[in-house]
C-alpha atoms as a PDB file:
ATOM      1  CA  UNK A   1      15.316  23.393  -0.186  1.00  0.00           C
ATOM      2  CA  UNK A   2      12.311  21.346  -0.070  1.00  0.00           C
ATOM      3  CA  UNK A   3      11.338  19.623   2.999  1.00  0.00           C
ATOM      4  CA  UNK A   4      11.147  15.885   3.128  1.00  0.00           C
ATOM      5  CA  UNK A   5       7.566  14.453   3.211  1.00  0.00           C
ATOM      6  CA  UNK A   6       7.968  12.708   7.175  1.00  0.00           C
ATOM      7  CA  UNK A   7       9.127  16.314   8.152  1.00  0.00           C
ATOM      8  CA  UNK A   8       6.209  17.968   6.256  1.00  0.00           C
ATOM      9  CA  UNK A   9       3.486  15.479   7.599  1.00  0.00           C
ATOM     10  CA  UNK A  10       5.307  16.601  10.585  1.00  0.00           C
ATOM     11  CA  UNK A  11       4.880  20.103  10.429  1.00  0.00           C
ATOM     12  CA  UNK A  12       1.136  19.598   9.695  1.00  0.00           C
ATOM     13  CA  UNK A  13       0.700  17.350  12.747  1.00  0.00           C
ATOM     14  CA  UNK A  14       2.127  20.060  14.910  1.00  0.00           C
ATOM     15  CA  UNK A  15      -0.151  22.790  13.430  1.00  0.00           C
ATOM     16  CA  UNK A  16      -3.217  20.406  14.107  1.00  0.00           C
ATOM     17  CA  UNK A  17      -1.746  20.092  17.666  1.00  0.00           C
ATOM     18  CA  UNK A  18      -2.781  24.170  18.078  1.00  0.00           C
ATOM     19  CA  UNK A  19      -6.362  22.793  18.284  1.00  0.00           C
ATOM     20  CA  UNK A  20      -5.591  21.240  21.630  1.00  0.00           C
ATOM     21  CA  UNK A  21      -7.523  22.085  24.667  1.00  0.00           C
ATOM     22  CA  UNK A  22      -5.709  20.349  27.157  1.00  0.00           C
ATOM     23  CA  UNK A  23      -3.560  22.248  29.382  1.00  0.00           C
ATOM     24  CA  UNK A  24      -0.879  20.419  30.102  1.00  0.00           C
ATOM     25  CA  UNK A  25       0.382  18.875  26.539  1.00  0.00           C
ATOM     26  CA  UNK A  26      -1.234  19.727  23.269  1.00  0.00           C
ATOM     27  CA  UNK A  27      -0.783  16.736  20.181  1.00  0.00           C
ATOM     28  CA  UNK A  28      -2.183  16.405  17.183  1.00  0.00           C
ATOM     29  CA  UNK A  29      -1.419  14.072  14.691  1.00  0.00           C
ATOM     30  CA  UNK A  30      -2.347  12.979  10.673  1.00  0.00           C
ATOM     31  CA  UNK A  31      -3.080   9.490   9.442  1.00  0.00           C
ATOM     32  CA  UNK A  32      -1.193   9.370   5.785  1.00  0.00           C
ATOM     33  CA  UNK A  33      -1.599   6.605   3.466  1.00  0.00           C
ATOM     34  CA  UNK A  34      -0.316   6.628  -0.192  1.00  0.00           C
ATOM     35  CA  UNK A  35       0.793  10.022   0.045  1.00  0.00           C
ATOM     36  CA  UNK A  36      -2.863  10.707   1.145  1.00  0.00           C
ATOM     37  CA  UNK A  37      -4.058  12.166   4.205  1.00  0.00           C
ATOM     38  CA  UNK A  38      -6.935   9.960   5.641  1.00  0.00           C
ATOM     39  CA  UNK A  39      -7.640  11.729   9.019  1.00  0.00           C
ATOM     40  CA  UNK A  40      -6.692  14.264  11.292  1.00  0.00           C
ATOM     41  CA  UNK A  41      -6.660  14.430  15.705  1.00  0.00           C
ATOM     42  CA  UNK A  42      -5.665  16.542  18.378  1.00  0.00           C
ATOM     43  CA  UNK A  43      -6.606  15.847  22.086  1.00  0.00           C
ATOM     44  CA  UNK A  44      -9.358  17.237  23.842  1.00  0.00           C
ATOM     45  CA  UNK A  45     -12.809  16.527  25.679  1.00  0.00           C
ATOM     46  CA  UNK A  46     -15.382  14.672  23.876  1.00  0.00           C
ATOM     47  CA  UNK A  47     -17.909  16.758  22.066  1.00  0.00           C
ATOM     48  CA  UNK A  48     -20.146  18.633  23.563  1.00  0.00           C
ATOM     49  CA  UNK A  49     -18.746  18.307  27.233  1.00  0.00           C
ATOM     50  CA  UNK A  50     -16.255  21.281  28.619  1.00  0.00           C
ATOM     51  CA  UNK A  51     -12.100  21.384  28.191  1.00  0.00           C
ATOM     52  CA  UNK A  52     -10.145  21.644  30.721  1.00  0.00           C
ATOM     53  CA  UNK A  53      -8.592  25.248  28.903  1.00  0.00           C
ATOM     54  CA  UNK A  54     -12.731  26.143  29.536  1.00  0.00           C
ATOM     55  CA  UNK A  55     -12.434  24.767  32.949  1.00  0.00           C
ATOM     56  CA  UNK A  56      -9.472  26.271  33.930  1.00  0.00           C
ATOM     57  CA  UNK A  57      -7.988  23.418  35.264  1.00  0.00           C
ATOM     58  CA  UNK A  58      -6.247  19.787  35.012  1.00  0.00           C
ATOM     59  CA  UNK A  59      -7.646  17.322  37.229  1.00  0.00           C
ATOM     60  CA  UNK A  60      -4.797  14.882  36.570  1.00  0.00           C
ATOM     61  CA  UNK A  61      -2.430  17.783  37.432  1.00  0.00           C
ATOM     62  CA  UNK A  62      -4.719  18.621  40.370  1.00  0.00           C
ATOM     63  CA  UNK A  63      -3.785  15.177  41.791  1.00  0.00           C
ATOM     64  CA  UNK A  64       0.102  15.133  41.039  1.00  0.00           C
ATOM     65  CA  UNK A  65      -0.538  12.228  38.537  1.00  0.00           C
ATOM     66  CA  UNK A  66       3.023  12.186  36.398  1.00  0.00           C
ATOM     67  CA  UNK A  67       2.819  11.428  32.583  1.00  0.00           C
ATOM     68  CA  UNK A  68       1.335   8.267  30.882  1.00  0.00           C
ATOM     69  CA  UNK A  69      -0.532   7.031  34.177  1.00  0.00           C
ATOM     70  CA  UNK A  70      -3.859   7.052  35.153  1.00  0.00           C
ATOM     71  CA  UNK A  71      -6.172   8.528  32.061  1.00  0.00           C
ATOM     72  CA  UNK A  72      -9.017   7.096  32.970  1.00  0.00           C
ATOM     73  CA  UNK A  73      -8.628  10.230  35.116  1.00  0.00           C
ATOM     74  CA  UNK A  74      -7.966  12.622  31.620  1.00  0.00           C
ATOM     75  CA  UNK A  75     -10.856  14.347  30.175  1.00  0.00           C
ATOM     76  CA  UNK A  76      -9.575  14.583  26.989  1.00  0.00           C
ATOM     77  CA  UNK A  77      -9.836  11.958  24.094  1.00  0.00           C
ATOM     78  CA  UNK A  78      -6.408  11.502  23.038  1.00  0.00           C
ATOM     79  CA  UNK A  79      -5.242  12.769  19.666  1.00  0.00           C
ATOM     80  CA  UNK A  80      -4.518   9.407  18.073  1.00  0.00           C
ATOM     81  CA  UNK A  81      -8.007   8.073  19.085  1.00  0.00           C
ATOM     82  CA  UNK A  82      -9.940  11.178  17.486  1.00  0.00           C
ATOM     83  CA  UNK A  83      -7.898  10.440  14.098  1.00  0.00           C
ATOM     84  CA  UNK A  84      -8.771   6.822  13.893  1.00  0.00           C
ATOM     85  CA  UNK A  85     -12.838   7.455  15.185  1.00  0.00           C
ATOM     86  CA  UNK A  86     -12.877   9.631  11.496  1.00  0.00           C
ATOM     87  CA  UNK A  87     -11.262   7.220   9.033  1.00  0.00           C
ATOM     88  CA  UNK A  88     -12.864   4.237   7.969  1.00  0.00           C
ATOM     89  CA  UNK A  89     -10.907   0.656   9.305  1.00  0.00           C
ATOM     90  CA  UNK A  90     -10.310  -0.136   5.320  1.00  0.00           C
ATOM     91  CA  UNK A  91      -8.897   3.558   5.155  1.00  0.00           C
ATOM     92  CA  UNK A  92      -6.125   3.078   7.863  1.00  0.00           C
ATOM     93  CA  UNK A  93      -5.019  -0.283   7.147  1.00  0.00           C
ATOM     94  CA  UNK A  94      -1.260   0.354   6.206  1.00  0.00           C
ATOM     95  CA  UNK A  95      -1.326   3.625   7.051  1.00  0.00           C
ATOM     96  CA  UNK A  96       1.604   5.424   8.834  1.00  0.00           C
ATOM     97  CA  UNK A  97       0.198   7.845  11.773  1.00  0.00           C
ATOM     98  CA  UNK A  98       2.653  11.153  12.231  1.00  0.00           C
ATOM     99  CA  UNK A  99       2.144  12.501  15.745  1.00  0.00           C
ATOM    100  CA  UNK A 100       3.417  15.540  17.420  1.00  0.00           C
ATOM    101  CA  UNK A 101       3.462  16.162  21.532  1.00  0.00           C
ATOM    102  CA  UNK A 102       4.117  20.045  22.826  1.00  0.00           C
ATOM    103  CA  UNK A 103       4.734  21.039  26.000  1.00  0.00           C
ATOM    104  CA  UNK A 104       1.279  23.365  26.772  1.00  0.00           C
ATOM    105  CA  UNK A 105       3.148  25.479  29.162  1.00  0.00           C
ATOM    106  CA  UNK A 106       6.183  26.328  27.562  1.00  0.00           C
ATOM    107  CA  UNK A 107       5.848  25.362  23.619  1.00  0.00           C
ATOM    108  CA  UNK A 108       8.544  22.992  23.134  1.00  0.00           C
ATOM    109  CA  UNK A 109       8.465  19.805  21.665  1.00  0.00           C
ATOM    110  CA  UNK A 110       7.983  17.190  24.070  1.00  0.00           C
ATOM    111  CA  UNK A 111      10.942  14.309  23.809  1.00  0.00           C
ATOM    112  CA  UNK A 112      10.221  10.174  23.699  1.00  0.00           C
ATOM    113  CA  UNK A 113       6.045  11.437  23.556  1.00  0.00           C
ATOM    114  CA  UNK A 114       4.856   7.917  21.754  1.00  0.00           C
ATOM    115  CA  UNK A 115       1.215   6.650  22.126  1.00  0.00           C
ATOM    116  CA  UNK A 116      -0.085   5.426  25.440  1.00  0.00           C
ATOM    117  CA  UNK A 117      -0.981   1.820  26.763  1.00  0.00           C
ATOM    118  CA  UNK A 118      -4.696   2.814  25.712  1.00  0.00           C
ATOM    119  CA  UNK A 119      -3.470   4.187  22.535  1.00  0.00           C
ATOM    120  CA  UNK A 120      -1.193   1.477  21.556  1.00  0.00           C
ATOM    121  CA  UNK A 121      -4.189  -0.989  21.395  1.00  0.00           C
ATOM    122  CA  UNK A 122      -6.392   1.305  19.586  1.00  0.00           C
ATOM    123  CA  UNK A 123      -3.842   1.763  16.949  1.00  0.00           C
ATOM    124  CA  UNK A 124      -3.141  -1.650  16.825  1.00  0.00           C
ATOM    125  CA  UNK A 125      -6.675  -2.494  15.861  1.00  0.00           C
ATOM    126  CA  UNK A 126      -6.908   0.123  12.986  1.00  0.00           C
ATOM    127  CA  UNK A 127      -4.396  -1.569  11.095  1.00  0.00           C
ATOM    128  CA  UNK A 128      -2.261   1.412  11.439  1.00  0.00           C
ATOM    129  CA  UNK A 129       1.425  -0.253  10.967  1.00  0.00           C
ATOM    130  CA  UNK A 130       4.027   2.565  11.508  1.00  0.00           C
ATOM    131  CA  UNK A 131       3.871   5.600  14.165  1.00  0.00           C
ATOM    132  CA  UNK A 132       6.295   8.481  13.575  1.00  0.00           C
ATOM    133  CA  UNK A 133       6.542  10.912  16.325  1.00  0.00           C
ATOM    134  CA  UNK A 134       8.424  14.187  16.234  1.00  0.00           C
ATOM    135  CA  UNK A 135      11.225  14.725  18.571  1.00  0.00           C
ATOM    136  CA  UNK A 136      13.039  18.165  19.546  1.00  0.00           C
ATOM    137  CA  UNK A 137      15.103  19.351  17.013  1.00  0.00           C
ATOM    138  CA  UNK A 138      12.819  18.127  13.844  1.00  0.00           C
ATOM    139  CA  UNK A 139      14.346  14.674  14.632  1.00  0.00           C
ATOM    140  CA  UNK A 140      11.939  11.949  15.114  1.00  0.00           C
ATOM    141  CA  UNK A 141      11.686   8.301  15.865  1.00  0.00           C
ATOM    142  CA  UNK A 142       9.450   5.153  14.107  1.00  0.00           C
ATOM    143  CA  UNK A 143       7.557   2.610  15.717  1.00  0.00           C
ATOM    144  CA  UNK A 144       6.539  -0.361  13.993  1.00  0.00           C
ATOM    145  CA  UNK A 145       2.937  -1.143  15.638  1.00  0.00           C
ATOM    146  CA  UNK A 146       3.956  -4.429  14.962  1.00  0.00           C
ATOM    147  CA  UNK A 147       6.367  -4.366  17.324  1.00  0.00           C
ATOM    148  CA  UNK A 148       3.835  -3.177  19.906  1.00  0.00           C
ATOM    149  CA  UNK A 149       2.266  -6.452  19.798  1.00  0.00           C
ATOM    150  CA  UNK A 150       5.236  -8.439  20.313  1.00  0.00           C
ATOM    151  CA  UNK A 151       6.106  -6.074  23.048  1.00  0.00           C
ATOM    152  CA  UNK A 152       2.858  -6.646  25.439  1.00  0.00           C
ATOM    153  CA  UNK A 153       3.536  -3.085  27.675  1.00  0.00           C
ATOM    154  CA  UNK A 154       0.018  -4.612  29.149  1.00  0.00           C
ATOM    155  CA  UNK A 155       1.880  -7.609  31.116  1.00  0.00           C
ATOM    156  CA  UNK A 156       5.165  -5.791  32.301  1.00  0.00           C
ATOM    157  CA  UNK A 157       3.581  -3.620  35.121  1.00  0.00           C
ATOM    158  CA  UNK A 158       5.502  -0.879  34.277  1.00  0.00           C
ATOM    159  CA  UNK A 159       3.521   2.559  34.754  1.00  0.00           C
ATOM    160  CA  UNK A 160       3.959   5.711  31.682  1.00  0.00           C
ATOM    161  CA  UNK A 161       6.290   5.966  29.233  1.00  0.00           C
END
């Protein structure tokens, strides 16, 4: 049977995701438009300085700081923000970005694993205007980016996600 194409642009963000060096989730994800791939990202230190799998070590772990708070803290440049820096603005308007979040200590799929506060902004700017991220179970959920800017996470105080 053949796979459906969100499933299969799935499948190829998750493989991406392998090229994680963070230790404590590994994403990757693919920027598709008109059945195209534009771009590819997975998260990890800028170029050129060390990884935290090089370092041996988390220093947002190291502090006990819990999911989706504090990455000014975070080495790594998140996976979404690597996939927009290599496409062109004209390249990602309308495109849909297909993102995958797994567990670096135990493999699994991590559940509700949607873009960041910083994120959200940068993928608003790109023009990007749907988010698809995979959940256990090859289920997944949508995000209109449009809906991100109606719903300002930035004025709510509320901390993660």
């Amino acid at each position: 049977m053949r796979k459906d194409k969100i499933n299969y642009y799935l499948d190829i963000a998750k493989e991406v995701s392998n090229r994680s060096t963070c230790l404590r989730r590994h994403f990757g994800c693919v920027v598709v438009k008109n059945d195209e791939i534009i771009s590819t990202g997975y998260n990890g230190a800028p170029r050129g300085r060390k990884n935290c799998d090089e370092l041996g070590f988390c220093y947002r772990e190291k502090l006990g700081i819990p999911r989706g708070e504090r990455y000014e803290l975070c080495r790594s440049v998140h996976a979404e923000q690597n996939a927009i820096i290599s496409a062109s603005r004209r390249d990602l308007m309308g495109a849909t970005l297909y993102m995958v979040g797994v567990n670096g200590k135990t493999g699994e799929i991590e559940p509700h694993s949607t873009s960041c506060m910083m994120c959200k902004r940068v993928v608003i700017n790109s023009g990007i205007e749907k988010v698809i991220v995979r959940e256990p179970n090859n289920e997944y959920s949508e995000y209109d980016v449009n809906s991100w800017i109606e719903d300002d996470d930035s004025l709510n105080g509320k901390m993660g996600y």
